[in-house]
N, C-alpha and C. Protein backbone atom coordinates (compact mmCIF):
# COMPACT_ATOMS: atom_id res chain seq x y z
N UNK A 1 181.46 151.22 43.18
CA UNK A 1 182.30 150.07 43.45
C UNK A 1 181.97 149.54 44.84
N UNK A 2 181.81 148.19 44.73
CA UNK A 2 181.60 147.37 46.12
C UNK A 2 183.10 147.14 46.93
N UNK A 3 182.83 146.58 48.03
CA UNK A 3 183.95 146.45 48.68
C UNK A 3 184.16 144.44 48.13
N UNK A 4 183.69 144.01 47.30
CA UNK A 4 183.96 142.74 46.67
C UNK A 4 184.58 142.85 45.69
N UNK A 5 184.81 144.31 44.94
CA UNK A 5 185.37 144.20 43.65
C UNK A 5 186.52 145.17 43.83
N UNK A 6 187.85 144.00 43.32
CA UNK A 6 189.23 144.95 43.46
C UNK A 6 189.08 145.42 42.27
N UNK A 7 190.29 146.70 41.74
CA UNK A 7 190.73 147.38 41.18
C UNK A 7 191.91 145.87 40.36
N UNK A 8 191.06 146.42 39.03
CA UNK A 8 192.75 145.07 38.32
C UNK A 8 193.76 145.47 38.52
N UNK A 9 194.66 144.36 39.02
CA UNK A 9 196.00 144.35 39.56
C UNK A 9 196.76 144.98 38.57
N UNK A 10 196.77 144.76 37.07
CA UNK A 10 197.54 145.11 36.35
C UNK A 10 197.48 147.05 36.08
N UNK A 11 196.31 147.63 36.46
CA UNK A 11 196.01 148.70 36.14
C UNK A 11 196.84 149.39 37.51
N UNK A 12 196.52 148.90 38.67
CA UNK A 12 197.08 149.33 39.56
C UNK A 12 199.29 149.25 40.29
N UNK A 13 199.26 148.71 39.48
CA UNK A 13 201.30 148.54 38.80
C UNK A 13 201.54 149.29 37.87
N UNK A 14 200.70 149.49 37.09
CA UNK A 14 201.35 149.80 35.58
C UNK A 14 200.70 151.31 35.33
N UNK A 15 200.34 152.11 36.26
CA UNK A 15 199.91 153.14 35.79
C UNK A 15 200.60 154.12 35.85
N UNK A 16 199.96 155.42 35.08
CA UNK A 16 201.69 155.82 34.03
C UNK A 16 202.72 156.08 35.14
N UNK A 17 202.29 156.82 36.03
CA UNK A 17 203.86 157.20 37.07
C UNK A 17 204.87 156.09 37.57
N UNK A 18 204.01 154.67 37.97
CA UNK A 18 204.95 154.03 37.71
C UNK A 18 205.32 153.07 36.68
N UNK A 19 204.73 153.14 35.53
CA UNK A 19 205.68 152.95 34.49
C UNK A 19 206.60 153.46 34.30
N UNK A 20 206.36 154.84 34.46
CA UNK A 20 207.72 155.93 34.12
C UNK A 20 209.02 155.41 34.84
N UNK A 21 208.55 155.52 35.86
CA UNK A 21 209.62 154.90 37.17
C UNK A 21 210.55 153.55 37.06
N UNK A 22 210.18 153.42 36.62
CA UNK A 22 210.15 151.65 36.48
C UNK A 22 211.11 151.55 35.01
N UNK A 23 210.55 151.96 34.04
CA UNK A 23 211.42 152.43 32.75
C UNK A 23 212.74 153.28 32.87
N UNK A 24 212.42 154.41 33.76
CA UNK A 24 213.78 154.91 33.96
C UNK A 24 214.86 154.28 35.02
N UNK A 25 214.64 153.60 35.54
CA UNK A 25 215.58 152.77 36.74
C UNK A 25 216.09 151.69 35.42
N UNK A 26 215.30 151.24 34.66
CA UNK A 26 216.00 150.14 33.37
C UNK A 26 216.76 150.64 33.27
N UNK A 27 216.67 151.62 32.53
CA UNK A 27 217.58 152.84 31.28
C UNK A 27 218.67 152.75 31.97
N UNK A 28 218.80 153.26 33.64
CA UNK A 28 219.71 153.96 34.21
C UNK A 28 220.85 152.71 34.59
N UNK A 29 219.78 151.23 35.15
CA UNK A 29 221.09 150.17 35.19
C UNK A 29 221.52 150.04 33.75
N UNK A 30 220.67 150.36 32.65
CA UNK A 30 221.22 149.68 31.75
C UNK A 30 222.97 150.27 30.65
N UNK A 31 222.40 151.38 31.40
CA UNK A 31 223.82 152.74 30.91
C UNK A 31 224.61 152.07 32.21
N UNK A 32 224.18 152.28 33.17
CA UNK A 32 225.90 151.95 34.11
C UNK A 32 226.63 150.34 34.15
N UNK A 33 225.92 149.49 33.49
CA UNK A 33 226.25 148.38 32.91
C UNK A 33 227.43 148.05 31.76
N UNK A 34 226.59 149.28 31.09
CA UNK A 34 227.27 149.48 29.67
C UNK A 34 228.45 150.25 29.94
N UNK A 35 228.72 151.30 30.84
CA UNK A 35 229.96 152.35 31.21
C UNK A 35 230.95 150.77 31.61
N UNK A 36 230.53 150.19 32.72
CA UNK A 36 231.15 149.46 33.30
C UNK A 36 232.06 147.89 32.03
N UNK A 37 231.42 147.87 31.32
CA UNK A 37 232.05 146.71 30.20
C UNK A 37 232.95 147.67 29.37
N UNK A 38 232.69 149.19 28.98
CA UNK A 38 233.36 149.72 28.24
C UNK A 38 234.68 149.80 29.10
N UNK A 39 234.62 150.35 30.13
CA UNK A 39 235.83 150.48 31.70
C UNK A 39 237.05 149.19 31.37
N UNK A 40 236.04 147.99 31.80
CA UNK A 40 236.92 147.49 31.99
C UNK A 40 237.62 146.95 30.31
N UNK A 41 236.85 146.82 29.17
CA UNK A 41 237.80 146.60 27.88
C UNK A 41 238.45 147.82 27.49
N UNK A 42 238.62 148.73 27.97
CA UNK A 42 239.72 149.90 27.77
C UNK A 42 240.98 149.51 28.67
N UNK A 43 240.64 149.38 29.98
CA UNK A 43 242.07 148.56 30.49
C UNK A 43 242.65 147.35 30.31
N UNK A 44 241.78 146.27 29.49
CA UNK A 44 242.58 145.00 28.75
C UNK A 44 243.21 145.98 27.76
N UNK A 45 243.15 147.11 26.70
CA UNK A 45 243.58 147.25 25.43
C UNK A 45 244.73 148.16 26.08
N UNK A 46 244.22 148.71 27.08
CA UNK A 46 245.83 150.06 27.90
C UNK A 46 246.64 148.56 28.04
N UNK A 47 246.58 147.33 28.65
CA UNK A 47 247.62 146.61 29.09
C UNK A 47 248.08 145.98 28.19
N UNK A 48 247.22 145.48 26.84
CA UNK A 48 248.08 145.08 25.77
C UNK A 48 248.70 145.90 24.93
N UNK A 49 248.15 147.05 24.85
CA UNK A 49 249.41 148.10 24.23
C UNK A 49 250.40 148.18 24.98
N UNK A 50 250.83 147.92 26.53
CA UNK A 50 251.45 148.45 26.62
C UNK A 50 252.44 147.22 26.59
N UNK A 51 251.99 145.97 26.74
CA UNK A 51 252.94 144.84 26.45
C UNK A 51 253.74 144.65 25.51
N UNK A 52 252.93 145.27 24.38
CA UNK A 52 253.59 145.46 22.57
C UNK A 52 254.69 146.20 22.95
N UNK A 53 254.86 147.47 23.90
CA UNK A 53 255.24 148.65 23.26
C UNK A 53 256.58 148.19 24.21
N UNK A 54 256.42 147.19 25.35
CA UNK A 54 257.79 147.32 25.88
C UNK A 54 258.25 146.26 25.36
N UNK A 55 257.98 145.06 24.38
CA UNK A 55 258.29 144.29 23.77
C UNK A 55 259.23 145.00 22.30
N UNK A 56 258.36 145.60 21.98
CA UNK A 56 258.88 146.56 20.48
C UNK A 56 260.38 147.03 21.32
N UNK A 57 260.35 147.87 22.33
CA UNK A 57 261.47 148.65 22.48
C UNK A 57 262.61 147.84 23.35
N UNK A 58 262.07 146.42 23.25
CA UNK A 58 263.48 145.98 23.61
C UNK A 58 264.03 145.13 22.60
N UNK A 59 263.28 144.72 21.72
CA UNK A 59 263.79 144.45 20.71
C UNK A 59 264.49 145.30 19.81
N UNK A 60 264.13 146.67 19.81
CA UNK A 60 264.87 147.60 19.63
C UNK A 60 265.87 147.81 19.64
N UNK A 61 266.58 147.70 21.00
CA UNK A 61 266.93 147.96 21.64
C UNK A 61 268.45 147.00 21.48
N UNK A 62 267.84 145.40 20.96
CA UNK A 62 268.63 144.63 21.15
C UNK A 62 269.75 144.83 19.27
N UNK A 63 268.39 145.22 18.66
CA UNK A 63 268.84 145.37 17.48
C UNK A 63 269.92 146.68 17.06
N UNK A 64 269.45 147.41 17.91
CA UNK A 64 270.64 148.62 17.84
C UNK A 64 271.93 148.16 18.42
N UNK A 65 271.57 148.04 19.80
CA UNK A 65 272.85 147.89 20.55
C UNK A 65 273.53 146.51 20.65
N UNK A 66 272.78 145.46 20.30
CA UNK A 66 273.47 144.42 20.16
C UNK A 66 273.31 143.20 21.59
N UNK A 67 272.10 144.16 22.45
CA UNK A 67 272.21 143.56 24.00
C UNK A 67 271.25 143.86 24.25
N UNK A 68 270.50 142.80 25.25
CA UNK A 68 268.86 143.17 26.12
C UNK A 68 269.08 144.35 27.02
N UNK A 69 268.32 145.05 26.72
CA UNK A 69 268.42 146.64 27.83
C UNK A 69 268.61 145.68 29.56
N UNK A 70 268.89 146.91 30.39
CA UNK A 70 269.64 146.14 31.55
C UNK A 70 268.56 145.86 32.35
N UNK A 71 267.29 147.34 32.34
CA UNK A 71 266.43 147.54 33.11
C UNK A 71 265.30 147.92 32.34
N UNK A 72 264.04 148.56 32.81
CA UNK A 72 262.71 149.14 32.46
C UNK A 72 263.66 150.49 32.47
N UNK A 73 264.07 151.23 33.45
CA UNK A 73 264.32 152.10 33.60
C UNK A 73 265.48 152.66 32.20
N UNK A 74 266.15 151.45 31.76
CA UNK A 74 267.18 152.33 30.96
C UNK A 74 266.29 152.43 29.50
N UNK A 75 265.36 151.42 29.43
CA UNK A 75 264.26 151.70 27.97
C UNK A 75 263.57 152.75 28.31
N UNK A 76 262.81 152.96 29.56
CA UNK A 76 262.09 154.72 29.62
C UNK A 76 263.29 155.98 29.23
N UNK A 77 264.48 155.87 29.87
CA UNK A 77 265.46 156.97 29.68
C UNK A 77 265.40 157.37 27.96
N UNK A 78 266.01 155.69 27.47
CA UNK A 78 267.04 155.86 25.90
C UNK A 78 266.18 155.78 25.00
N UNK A 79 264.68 154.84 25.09
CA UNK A 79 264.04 154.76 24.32
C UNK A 79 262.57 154.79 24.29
N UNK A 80 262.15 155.96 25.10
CA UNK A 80 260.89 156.77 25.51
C UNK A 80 259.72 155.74 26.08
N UNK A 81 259.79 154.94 26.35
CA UNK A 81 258.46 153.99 27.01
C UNK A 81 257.97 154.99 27.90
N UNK A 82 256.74 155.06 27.92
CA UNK A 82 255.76 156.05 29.02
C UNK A 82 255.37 154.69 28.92
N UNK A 83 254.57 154.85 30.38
CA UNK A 83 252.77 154.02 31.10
C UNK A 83 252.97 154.88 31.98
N UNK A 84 251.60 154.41 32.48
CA UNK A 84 250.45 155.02 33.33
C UNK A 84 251.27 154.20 34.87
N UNK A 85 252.45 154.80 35.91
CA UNK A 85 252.89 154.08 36.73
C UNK A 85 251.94 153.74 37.77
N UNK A 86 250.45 154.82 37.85
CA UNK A 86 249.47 154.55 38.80
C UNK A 86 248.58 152.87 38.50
N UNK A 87 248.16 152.81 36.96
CA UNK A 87 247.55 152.10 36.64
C UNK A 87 248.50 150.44 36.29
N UNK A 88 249.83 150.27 36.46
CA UNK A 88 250.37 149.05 35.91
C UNK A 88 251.18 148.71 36.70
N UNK A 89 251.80 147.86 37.28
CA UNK A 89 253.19 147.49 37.94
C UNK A 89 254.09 146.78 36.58
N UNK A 90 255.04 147.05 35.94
CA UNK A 90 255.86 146.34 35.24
C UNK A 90 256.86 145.44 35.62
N UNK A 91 257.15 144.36 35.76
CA UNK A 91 258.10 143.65 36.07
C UNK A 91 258.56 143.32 35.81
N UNK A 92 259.75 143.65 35.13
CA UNK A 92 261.29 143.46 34.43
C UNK A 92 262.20 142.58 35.30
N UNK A 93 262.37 141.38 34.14
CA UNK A 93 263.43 141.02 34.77
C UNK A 93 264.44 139.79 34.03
N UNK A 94 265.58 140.39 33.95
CA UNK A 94 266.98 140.81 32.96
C UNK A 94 268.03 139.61 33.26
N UNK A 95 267.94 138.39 32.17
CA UNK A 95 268.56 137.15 32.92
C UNK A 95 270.25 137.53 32.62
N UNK A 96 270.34 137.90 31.00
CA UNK A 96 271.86 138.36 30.40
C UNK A 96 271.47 139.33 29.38
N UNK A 97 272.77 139.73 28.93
CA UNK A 97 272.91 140.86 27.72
C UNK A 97 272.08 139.98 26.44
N UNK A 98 272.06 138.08 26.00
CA UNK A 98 272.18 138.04 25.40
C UNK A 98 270.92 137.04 25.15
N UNK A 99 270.05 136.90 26.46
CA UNK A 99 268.93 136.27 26.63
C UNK A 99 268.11 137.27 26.93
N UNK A 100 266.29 137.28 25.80
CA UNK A 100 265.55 138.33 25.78
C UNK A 100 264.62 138.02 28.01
N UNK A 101 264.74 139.44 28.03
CA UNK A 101 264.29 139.64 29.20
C UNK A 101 262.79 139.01 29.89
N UNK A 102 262.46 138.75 30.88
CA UNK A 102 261.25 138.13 31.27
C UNK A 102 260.66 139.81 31.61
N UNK A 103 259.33 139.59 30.67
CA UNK A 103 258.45 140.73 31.21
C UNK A 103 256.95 140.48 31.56
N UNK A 104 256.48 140.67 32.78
CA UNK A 104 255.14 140.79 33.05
C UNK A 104 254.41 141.91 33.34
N UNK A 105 252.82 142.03 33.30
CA UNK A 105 252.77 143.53 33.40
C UNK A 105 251.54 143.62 33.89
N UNK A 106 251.13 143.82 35.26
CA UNK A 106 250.06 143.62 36.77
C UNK A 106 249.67 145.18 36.62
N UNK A 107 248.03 144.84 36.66
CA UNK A 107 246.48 145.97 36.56
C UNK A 107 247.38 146.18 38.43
N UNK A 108 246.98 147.80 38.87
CA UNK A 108 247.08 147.79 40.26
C UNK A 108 245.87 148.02 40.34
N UNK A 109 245.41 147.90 41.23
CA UNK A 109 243.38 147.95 42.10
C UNK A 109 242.62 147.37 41.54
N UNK A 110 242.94 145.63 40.94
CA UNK A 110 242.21 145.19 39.99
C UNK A 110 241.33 146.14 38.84
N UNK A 111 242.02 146.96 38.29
CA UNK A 111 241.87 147.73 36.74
C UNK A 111 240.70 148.78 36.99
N UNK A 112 240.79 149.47 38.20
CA UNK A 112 239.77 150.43 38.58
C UNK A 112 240.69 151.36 38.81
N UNK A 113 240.11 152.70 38.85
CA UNK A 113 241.10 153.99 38.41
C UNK A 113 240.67 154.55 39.94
């Protein structure tokens, strides 16, 4: 070989070690990509279950007793609501006995654990 004649560019990128290299850095964004979309549609489905579930139990609630529960706190006591208190802020809030309650329900650390 002369000092006029390069080595083809393509042979010199693509040879196997760094192909290898190069293929596994894909793979590896391409899994923490994928963790990351699964992440965050597991905490849209934790926050709409849990919207159902405090919706269900105050309707429940109204149907038994005849009245909108007073608080969050008296539906966890009488009529078992669990969440995750790290992962949600609930915000209850109770106009009368006989008007259904305003409920909203806030991701804390924008939906990162």
């Amino acid at each position: 070989m002369n000092r006029f004649n390069k080595p083809d560019l393509l042979k010199r990128i693509f040879n196997s070690q760094t192909l290898s290299i190069v293929v596994f850095a894909v793979v590896i964004v391409v899994f923490l990509l994928g963790i990351n979309a699964v992440s965050g549609s597991k905490m849209t489905d934790d926050k709409s279950l849990l919207e159902k579930a405090v919706t269900k139990d105050i309707v429940h609630c109204y149907a038994v007793e005849g009245v909108y529960p007073p608080s969050l706190s008296y539906i966890e006591n009488n009529y078992g609501l669990t969440y995750d208190h790290k992962k949600f802020i609930v915000s209850y809030e109770s106009i009368g006995s006989n008007i259904m309650p305003s409920v909203m329900i806030i991701e804390k650390g924008g939906g990162s654990n």
